[in-house]
Protein backbone atom coordinates (compact mmCIF):
# COMPACT_ATOMS: atom_id res chain seq x y z
CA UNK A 1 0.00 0.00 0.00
CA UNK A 2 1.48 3.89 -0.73
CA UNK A 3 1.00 6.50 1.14
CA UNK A 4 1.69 8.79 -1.78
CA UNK A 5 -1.15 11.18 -2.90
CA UNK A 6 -1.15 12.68 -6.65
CA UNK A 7 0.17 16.28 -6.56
CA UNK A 8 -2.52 18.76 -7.50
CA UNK A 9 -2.01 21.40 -10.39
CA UNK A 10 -3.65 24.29 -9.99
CA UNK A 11 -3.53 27.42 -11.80
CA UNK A 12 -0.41 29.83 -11.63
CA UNK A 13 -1.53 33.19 -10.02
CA UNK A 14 0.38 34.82 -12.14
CA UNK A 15 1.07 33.85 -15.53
CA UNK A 16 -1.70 31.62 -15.58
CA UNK A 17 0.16 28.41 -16.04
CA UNK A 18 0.13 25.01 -14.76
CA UNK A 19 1.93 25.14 -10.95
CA UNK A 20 2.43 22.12 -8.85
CA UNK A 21 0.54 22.73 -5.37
CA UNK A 22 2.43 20.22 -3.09
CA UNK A 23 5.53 20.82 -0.66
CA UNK A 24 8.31 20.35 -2.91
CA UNK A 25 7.11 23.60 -5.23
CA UNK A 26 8.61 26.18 -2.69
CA UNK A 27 6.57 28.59 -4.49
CA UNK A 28 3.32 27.37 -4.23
CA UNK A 29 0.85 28.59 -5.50
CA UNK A 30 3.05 30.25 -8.13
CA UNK A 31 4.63 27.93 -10.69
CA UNK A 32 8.37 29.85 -9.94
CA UNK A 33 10.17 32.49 -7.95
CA UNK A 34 9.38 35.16 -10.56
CA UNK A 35 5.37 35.00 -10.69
CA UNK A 36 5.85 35.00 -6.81
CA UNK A 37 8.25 37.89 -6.80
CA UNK A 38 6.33 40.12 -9.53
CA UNK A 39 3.04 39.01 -7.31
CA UNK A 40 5.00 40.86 -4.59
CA UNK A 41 6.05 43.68 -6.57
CA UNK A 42 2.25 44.31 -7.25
CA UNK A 43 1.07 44.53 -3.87
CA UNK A 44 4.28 46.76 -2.59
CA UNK A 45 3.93 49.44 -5.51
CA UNK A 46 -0.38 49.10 -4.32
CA UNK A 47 -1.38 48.05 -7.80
CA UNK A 48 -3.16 45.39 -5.76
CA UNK A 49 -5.59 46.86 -2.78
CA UNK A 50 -7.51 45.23 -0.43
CA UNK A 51 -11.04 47.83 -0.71
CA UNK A 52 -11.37 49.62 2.04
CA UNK A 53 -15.36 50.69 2.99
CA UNK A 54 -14.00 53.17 5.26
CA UNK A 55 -16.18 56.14 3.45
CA UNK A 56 -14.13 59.47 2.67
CA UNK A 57 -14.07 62.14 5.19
CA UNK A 58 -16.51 64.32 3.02
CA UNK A 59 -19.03 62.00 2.52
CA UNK A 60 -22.22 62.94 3.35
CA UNK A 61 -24.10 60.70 5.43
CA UNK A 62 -27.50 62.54 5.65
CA UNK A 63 -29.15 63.82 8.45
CA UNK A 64 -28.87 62.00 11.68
CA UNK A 65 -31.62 60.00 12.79
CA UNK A 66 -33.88 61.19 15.84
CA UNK A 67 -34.14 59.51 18.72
């Protein structure tokens, strides 16, 4: 009996090609250290943003409600 389990492929975040999702792809989910290092690049130079529903400071929320 083997205890080994088929590696999955999944999708490369960033180039969109095949990447092995198991513990010997270091890089995982990426397929290679340069999808994971442009991936970083993106989210240090904020072309990738979390939204934030924090609503500007001159946003008009009506009038309050009365109590």
């Amino acid at each position: 009996m083997s205890n080994h389990t088929p590696e999955r492929m999944v999708t490369c975040p960033g180039c969109g090609g095949p990447s092995v999702y198991a513990p010997r792809n270091r890089y995982r989910p990426f397929c290679s250290e340069r999808c994971k290092n442009h991936d970083l690049g993106a989210w240090a130079s904020e072309e990738h943003r979390m939204p934030d529903p924090t609503p500007p400071d001159d946003f008009d929320l009506g009038t309050p409600p009365l109590q």
